[in-house]
N, C-alpha and C. Protein backbone atom coordinates (compact mmCIF):
# COMPACT_ATOMS: atom_id res chain seq x y z
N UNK A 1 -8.64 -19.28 15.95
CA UNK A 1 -9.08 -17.89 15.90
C UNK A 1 -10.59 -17.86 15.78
N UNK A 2 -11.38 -17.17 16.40
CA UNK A 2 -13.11 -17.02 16.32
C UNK A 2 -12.89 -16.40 15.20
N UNK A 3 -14.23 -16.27 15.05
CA UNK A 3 -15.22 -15.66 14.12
C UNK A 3 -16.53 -14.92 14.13
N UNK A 4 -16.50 -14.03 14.31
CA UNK A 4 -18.25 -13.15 14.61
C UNK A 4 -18.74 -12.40 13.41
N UNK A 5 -19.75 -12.49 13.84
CA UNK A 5 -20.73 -11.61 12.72
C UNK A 5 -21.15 -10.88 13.36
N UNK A 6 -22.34 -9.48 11.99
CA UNK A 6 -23.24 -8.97 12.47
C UNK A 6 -24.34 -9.55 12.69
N UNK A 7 -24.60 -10.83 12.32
CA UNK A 7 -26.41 -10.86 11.91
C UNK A 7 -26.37 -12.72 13.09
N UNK A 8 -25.74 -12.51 14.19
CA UNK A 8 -25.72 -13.74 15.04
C UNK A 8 -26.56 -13.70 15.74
N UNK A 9 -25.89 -14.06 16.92
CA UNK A 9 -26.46 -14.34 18.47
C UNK A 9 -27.24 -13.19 18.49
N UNK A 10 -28.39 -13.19 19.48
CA UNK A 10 -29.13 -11.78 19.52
C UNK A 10 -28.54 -10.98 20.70
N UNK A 11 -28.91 -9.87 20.80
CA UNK A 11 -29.15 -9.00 19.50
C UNK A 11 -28.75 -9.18 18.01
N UNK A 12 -28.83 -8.84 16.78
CA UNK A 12 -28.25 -8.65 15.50
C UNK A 12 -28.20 -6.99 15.45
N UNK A 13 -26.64 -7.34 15.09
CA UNK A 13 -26.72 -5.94 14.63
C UNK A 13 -25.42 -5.74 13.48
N UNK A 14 -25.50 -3.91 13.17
CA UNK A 14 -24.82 -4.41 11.68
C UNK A 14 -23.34 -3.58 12.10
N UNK A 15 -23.48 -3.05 13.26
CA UNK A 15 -21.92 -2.00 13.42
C UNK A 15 -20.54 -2.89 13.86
N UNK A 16 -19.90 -2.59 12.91
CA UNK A 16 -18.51 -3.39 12.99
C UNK A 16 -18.28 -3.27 14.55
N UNK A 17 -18.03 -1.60 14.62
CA UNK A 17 -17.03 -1.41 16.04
C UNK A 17 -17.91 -1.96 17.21
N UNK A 18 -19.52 -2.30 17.07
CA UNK A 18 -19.58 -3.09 18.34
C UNK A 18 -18.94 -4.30 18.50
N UNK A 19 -18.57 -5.26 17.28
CA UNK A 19 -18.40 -6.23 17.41
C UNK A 19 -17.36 -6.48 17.36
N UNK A 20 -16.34 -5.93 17.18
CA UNK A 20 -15.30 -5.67 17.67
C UNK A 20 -14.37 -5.50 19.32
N UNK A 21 -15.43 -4.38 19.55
CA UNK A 21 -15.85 -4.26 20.92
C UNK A 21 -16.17 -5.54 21.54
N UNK A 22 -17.07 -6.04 21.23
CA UNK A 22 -17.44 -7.43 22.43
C UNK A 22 -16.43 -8.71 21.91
N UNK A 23 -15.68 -8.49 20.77
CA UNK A 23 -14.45 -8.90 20.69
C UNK A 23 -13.23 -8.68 21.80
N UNK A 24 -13.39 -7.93 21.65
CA UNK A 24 -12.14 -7.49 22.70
C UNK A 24 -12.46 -7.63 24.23
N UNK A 25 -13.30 -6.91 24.43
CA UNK A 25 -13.91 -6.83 26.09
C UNK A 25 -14.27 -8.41 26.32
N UNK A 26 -14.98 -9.32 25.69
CA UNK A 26 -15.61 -10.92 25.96
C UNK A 26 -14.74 -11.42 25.71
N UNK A 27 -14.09 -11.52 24.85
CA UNK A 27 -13.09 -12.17 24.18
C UNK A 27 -11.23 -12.46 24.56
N UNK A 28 -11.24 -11.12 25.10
CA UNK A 28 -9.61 -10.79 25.14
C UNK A 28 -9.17 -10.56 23.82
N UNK A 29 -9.46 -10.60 22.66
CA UNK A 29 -8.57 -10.41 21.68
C UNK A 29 -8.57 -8.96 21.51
N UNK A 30 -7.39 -8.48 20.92
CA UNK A 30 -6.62 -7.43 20.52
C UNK A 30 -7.51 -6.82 19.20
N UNK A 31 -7.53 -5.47 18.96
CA UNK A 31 -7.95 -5.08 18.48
C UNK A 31 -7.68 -5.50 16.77
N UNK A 32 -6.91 -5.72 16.31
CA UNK A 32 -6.20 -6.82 15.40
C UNK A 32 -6.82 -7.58 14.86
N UNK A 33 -6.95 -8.66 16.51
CA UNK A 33 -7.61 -9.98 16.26
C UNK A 33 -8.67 -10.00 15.93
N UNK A 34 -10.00 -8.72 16.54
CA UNK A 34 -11.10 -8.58 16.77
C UNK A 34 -11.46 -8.37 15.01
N UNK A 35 -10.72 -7.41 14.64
CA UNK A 35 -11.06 -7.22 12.87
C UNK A 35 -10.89 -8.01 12.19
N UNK A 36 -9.58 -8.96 12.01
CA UNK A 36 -9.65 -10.20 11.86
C UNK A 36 -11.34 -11.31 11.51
N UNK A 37 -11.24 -11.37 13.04
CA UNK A 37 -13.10 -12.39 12.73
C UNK A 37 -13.93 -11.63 12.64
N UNK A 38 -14.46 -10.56 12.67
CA UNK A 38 -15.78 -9.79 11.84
C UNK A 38 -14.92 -10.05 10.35
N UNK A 39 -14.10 -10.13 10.06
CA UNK A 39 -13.63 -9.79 8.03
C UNK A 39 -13.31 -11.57 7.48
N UNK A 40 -12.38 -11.58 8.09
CA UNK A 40 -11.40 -12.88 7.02
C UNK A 40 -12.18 -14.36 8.03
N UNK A 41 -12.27 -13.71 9.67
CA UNK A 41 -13.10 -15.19 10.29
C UNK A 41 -14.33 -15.53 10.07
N UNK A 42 -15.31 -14.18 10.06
CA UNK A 42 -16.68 -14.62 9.43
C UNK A 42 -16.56 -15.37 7.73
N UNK A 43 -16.02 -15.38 7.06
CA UNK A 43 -15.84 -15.29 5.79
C UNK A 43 -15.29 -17.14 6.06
N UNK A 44 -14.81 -17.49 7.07
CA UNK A 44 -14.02 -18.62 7.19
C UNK A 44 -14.65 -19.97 7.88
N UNK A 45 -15.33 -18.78 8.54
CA UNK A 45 -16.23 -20.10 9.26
C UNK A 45 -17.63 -20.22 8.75
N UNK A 46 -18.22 -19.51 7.32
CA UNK A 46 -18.76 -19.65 6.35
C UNK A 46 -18.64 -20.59 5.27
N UNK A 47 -17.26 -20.82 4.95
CA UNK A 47 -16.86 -21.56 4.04
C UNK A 47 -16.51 -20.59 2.41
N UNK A 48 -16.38 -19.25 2.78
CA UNK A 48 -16.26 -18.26 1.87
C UNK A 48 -15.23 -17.70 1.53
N UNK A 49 -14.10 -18.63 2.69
CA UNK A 49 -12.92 -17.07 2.91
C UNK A 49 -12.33 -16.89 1.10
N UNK A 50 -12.46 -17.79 0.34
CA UNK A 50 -11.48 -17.95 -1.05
C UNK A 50 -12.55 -16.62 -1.79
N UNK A 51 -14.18 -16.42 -1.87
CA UNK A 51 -14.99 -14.96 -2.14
C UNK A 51 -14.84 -13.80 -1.14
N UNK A 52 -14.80 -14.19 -0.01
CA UNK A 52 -15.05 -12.74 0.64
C UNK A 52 -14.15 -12.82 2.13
N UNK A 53 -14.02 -11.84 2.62
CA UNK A 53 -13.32 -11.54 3.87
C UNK A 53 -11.70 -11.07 3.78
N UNK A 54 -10.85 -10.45 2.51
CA UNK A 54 -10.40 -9.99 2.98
C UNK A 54 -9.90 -9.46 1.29
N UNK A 55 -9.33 -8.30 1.51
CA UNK A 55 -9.12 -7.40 0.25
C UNK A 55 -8.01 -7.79 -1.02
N UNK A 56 -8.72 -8.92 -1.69
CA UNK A 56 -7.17 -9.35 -2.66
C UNK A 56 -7.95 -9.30 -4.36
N UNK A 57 -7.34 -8.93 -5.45
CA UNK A 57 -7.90 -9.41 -6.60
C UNK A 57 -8.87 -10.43 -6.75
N UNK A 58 -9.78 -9.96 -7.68
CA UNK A 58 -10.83 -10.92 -7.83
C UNK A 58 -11.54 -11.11 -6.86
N UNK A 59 -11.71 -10.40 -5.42
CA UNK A 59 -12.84 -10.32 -4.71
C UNK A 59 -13.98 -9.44 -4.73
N UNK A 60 -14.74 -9.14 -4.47
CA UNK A 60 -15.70 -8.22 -4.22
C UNK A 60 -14.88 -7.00 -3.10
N UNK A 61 -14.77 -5.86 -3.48
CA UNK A 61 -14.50 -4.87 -3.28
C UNK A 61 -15.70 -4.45 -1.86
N UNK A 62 -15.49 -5.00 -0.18
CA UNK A 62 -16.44 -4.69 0.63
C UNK A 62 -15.31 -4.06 1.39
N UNK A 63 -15.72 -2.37 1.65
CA UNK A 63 -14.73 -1.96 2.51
C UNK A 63 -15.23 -1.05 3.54
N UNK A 64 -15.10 -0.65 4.67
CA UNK A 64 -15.60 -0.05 5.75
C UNK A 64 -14.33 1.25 6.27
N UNK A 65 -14.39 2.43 5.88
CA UNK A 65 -13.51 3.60 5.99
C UNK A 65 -14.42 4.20 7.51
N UNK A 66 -13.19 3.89 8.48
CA UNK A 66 -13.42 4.84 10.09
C UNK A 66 -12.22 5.90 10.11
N UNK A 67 -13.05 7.09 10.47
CA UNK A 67 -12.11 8.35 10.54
C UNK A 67 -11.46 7.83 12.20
N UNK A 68 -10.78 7.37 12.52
CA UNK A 68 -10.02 6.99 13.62
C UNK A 68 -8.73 7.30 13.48
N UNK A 69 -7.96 7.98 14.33
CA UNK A 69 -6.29 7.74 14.34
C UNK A 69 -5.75 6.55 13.82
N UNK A 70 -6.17 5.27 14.47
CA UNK A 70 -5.79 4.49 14.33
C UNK A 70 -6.32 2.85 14.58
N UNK A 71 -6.73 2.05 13.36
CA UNK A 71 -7.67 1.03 13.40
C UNK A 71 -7.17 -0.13 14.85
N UNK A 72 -6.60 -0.06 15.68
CA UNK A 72 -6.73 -0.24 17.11
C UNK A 72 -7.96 0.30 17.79
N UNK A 73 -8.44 1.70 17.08
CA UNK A 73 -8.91 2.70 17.81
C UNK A 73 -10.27 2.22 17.40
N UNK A 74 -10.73 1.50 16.51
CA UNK A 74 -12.55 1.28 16.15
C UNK A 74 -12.98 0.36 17.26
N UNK A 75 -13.00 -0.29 17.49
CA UNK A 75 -13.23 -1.27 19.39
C UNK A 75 -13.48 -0.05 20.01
N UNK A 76 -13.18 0.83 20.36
CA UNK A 76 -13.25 2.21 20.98
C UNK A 76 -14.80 3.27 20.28
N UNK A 77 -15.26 2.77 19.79
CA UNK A 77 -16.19 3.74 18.64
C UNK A 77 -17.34 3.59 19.00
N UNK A 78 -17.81 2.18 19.92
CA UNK A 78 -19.04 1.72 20.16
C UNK A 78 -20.25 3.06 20.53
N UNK A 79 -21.23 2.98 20.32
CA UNK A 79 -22.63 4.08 20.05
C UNK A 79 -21.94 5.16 19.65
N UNK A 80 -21.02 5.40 18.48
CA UNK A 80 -20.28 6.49 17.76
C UNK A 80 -19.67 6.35 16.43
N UNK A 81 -20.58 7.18 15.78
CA UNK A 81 -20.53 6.39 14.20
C UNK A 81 -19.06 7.02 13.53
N UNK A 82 -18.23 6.72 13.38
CA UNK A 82 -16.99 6.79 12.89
C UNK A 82 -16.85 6.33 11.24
N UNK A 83 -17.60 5.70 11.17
CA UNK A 83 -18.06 5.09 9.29
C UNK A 83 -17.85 6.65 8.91
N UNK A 84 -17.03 6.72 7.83
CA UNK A 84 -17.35 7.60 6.82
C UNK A 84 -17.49 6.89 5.77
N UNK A 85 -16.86 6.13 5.00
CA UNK A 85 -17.43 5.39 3.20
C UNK A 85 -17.79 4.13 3.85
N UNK A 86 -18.48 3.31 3.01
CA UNK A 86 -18.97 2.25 3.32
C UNK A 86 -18.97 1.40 1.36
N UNK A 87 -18.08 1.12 0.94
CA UNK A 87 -17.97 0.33 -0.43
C UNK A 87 -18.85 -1.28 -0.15
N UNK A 88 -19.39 -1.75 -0.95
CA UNK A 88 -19.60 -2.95 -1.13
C UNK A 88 -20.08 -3.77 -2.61
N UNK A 89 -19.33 -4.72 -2.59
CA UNK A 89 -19.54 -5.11 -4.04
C UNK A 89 -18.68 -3.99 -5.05
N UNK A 90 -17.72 -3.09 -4.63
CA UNK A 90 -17.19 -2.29 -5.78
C UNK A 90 -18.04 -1.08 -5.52
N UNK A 91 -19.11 -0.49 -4.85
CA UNK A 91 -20.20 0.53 -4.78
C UNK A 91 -20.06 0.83 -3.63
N UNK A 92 -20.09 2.39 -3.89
CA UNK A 92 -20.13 3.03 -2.39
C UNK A 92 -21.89 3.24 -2.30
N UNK A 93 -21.66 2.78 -0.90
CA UNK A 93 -23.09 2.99 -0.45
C UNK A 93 -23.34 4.27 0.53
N UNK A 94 -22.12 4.40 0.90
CA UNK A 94 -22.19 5.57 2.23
C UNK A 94 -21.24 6.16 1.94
N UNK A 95 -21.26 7.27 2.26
CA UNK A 95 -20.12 8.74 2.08
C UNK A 95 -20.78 9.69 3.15
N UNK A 96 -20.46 10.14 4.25
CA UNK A 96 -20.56 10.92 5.06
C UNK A 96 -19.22 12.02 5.68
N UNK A 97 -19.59 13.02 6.33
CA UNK A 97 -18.50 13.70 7.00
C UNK A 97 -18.07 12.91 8.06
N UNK A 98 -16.80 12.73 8.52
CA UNK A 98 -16.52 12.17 9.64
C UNK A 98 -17.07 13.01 10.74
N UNK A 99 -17.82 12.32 11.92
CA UNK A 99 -17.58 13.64 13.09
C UNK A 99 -16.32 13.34 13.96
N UNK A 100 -15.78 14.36 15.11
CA UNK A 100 -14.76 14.43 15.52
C UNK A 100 -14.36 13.20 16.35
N UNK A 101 -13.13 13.19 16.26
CA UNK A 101 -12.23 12.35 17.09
C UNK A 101 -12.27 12.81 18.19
N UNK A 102 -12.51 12.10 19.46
CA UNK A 102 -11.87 12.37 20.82
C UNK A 102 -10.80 11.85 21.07
């Protein structure tokens, strides 16, 4: 299973759903798979996955809330900010209105 980040190959950048996006479209993987390695694969091919990459006790509380129907649907979001909360470390950093779904 890959693994991508935000802060790689250039460009760097920090929006999940692009990378997700060039997950899916470069990649072939499923929208699934694509969340997968931005969360639990970056975290793995770090050597971190047991601190960070995926939501269990005793981790750091990093969470990314998209007003989407349905998290299939963030690969779909690219130049469209869908982030409404943004938690990290236990702290919300972002709280916004969602804008609309198409």
């Amino acid at each position: 299973m890959p693994a991508s980040g935000t802060d790689t190959t250039p460009p760097p950048t920090r929006d999940l759903a692009t990378m997700t996006t060039l997950g899916c479209t470069l990649l072939k993987l499923t929208p699934g798979e694509a969340l997968w390695a931005v969360m639990a694969g970056a975290a793995q091919a770090m050597g971190v996955l047991d601190q960070a990459g995926t939501l269990e006790p005793g981790k750091p509380a990093d969470i990314a809330c998209f007003h989407v129907p349905d998290f299939a649907d963030i690969p779909y979001e690219m130049g469209r900010s869908a982030l409404t909360h943004l938690v990290v470390g236990g702290r919300l950093l972002v709280e916004h209105e969602p804008s609309s779904v198409a």
